[in-house]
N, C-alpha and C. Protein backbone atom coordinates (compact mmCIF):
# COMPACT_ATOMS: atom_id res chain seq x y z
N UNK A 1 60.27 -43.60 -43.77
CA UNK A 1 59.02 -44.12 -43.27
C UNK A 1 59.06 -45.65 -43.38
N UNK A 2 58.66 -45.96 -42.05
CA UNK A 2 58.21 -47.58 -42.49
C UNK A 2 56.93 -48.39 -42.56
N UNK A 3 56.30 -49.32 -43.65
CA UNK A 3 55.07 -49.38 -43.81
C UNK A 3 54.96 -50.86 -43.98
N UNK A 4 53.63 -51.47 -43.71
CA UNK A 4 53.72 -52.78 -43.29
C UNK A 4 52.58 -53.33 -43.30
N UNK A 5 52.19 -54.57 -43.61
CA UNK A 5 51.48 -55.40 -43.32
C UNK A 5 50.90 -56.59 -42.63
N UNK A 6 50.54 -56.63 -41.97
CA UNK A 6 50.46 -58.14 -40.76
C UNK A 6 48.89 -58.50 -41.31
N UNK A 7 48.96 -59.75 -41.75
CA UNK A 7 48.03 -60.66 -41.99
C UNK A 7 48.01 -62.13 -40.57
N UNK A 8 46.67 -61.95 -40.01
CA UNK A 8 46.42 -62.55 -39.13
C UNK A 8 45.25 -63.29 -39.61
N UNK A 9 45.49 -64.90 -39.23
CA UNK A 9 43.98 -65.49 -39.07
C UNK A 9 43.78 -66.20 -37.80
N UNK A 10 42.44 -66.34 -37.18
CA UNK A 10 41.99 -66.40 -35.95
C UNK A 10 40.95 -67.59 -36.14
N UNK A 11 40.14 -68.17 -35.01
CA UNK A 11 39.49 -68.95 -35.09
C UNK A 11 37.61 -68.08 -35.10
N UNK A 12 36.47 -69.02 -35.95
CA UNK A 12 35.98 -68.02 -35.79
C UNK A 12 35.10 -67.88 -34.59
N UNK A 13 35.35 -68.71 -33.68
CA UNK A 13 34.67 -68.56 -32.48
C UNK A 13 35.15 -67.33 -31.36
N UNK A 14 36.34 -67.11 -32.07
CA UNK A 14 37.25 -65.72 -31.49
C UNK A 14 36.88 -64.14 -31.81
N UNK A 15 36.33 -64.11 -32.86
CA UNK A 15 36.23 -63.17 -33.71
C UNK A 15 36.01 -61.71 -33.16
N UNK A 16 34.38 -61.82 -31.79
CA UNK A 16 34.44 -60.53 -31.08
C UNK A 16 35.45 -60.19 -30.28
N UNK A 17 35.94 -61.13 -29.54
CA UNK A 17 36.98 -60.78 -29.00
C UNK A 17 38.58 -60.23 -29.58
N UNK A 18 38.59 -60.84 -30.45
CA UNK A 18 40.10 -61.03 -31.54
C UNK A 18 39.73 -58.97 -31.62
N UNK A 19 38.25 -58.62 -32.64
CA UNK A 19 38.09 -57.60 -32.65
C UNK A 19 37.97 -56.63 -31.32
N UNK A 20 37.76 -56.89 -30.40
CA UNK A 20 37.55 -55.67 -29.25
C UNK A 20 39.18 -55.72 -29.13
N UNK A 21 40.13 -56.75 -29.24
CA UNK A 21 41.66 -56.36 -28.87
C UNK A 21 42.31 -55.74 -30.07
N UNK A 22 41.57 -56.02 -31.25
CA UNK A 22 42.21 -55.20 -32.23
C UNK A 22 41.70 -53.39 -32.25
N UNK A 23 40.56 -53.15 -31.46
CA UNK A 23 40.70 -51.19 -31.39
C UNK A 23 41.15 -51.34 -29.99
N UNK A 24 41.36 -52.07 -29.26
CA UNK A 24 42.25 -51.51 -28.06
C UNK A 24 43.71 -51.11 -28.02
N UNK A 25 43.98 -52.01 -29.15
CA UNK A 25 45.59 -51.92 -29.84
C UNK A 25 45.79 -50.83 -30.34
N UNK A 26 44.66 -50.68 -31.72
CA UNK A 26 44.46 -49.39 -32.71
C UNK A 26 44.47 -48.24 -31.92
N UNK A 27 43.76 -47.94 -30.68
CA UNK A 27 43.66 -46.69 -30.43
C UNK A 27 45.31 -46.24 -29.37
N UNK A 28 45.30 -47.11 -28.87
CA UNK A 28 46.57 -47.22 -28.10
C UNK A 28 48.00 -46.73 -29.13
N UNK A 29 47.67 -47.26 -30.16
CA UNK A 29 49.17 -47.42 -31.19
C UNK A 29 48.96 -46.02 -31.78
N UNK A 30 47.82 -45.43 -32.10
CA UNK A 30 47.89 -44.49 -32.92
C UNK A 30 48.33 -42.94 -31.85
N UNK A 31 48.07 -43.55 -30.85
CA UNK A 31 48.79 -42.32 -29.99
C UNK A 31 50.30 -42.19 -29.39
N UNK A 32 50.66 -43.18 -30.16
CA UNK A 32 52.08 -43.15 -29.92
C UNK A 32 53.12 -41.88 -30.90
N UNK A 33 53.76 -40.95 -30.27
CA UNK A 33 54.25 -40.21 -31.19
C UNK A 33 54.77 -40.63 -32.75
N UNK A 34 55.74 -41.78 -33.17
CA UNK A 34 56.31 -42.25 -34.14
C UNK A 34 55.11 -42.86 -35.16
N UNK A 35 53.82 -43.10 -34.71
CA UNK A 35 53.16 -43.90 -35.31
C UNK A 35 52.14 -42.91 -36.16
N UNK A 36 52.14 -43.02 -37.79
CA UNK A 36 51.46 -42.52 -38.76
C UNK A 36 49.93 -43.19 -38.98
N UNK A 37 50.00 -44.62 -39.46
CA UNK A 37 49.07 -45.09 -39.36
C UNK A 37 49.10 -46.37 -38.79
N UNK A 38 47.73 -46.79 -38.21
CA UNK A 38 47.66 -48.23 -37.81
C UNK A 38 45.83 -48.76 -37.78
N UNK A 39 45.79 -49.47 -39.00
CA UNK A 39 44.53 -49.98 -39.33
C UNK A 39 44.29 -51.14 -39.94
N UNK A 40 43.23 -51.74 -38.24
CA UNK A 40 43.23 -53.07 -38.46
C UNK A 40 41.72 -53.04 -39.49
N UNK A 41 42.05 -54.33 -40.64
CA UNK A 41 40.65 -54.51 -41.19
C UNK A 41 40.77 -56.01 -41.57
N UNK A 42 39.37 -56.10 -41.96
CA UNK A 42 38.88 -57.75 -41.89
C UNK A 42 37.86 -57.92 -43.21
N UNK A 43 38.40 -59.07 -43.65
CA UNK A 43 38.50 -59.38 -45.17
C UNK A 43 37.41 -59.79 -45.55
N UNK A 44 36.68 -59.09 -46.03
CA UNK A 44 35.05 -59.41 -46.18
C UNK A 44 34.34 -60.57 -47.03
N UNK A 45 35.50 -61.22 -47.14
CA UNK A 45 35.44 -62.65 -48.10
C UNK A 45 35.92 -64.09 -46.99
N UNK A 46 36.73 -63.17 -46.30
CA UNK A 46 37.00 -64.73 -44.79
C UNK A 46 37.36 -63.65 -43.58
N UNK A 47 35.97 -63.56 -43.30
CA UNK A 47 35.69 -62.39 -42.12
C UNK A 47 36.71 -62.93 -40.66
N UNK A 48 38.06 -64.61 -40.52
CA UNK A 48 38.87 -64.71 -39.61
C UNK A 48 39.68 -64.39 -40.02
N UNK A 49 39.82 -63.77 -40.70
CA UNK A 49 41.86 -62.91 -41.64
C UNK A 49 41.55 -61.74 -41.20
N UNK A 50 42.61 -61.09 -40.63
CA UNK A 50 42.96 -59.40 -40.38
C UNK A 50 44.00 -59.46 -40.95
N UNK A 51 43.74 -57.78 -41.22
CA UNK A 51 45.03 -57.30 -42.04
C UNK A 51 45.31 -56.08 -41.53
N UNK A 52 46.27 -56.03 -40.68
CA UNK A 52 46.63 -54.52 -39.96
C UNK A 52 47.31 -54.13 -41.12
N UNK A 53 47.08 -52.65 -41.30
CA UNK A 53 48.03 -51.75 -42.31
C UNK A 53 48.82 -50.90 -41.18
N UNK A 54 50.44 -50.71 -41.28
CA UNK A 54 50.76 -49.77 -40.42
C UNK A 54 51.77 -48.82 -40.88
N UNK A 55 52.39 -47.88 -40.74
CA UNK A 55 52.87 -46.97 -40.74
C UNK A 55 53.72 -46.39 -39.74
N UNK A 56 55.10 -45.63 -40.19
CA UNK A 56 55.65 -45.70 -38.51
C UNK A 56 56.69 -44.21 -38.99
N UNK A 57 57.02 -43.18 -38.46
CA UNK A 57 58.14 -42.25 -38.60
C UNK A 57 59.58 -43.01 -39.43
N UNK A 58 60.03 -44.69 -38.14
CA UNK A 58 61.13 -44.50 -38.58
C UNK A 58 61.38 -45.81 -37.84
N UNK A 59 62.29 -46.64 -37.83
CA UNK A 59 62.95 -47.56 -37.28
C UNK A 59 62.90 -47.96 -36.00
N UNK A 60 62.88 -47.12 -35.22
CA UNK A 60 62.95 -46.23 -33.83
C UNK A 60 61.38 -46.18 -33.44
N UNK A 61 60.57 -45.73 -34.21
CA UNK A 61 59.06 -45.81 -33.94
C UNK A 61 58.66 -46.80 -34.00
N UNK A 62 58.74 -47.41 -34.52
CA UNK A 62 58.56 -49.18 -34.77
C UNK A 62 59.19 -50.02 -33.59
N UNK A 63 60.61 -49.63 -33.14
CA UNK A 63 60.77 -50.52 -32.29
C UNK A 63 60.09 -50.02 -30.78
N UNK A 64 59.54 -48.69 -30.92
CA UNK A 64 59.21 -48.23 -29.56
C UNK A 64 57.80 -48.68 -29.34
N UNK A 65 57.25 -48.50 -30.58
CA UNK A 65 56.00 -49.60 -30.73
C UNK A 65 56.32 -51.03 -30.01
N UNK A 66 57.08 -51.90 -30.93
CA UNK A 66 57.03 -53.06 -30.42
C UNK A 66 57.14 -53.23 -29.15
N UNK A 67 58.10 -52.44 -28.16
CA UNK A 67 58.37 -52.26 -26.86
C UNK A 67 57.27 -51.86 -25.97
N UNK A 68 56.45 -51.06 -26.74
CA UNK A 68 55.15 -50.54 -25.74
C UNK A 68 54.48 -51.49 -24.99
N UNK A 69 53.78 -51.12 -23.84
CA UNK A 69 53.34 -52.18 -22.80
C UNK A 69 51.98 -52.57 -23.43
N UNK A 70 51.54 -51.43 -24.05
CA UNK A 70 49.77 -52.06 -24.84
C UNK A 70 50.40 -53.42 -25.88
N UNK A 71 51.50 -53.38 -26.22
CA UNK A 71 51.55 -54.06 -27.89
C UNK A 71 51.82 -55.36 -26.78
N UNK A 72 52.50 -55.46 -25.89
CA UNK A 72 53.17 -56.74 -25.51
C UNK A 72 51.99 -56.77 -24.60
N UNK A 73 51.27 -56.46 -24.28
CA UNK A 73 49.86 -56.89 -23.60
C UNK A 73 48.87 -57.49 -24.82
N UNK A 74 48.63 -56.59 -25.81
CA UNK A 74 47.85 -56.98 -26.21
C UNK A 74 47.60 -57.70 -27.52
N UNK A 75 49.10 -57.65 -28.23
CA UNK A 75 49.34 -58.51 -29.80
C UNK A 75 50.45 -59.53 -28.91
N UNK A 76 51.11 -59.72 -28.13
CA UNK A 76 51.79 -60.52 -27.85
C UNK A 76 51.53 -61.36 -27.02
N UNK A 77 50.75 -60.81 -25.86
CA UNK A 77 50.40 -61.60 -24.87
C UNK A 77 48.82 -62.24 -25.09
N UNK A 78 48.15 -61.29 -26.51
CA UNK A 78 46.85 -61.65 -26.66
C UNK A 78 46.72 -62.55 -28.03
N UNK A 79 46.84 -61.71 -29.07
CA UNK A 79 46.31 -62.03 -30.73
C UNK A 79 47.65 -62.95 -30.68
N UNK A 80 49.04 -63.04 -30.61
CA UNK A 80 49.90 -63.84 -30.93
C UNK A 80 49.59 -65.14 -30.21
N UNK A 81 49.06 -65.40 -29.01
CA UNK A 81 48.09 -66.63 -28.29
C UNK A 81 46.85 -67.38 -29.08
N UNK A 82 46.37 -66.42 -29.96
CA UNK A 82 45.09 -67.08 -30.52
C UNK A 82 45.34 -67.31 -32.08
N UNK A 83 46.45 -66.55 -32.82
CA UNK A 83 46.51 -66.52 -33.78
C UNK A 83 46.87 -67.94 -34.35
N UNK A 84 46.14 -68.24 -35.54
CA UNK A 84 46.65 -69.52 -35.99
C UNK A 84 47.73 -69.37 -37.57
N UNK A 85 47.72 -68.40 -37.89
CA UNK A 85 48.33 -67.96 -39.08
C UNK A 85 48.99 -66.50 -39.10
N UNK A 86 50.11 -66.06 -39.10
CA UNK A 86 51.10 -64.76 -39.28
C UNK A 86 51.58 -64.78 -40.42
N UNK A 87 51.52 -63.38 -41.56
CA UNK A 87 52.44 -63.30 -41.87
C UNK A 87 52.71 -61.56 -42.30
N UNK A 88 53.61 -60.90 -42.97
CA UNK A 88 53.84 -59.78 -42.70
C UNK A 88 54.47 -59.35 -44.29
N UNK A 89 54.39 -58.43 -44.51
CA UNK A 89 54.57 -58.01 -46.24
C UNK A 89 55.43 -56.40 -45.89
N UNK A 90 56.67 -56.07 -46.11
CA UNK A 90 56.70 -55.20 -45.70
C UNK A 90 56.77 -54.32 -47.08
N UNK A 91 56.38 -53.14 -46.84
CA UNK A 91 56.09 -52.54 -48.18
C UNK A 91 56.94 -51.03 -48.68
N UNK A 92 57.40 -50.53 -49.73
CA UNK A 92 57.74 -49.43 -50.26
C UNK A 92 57.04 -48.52 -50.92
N UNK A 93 57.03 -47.31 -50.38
CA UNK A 93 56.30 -46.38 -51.03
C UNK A 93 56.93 -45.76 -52.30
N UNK A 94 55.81 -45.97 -53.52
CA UNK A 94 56.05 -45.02 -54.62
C UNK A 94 56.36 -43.76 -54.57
N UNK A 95 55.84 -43.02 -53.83
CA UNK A 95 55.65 -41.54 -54.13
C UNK A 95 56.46 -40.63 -53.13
C-alpha cells in the first residue's frame, strides 16, 4: 500500500474555489479502482493549508492516478496554478 500526504497552501481569496476543486478531485479519485483513500481537509487553525490524506493499492495505482485526466485537469492544471506552498510526507503503516 501506498500512503501519503500533500500539504497545500493557497491564497485566501481562493479558498471557495481551491475547495469546490478539491471534491471534484475527491470524488473523481476515489472512483478510481487502485485508490483506497483520498481526503482532502483544511486546518482549522490556517483555514489556506490543505492536507490531502491518500491511499493507493500500489505503485501502479498511484501512477494511474497521477495519469488520470481529472488529476491533470484538476491538481495540475488547477491547485498546482494557485498553490503557493507544496509539500508531501510520505508515510508507513504500523499495522
Amino acid at each position: 500500500m501506498v500512503s501519503f500526504t500533500v500539504r497545500l497552501k493557497f491564497a485566501a481569496e481562493e479558498r471557495t474555489e481551491i475547495a469546490e476543486t478539491l471534491r471534484a478531485l475527491a470524488e473523481a479519485s476515489r472512483k478510481e479502482p487502485g485508490c483506497i483513500n483520498y481526503i482532502p481537509h483544511q486546518l482549522e487553525d490556517d483555514p489556506d493549508t490543505v492536507i490531502i490524506y491518500e491511499q493507493y493499492k500500489d505503485q501502479q495505482a498511484l501512477a494511474a492516478h497521477r495519469a488520470s485526466p481529472h488529476f491533470q485537469k484538476l491538481a495540475v492544471g488547477g491547485l498546482y496554478q494557485r498553490m503557493r506552498e507544496r509539500s508531501v510526507e510520505n508515510l508507513t503503516a504500523l499495522l
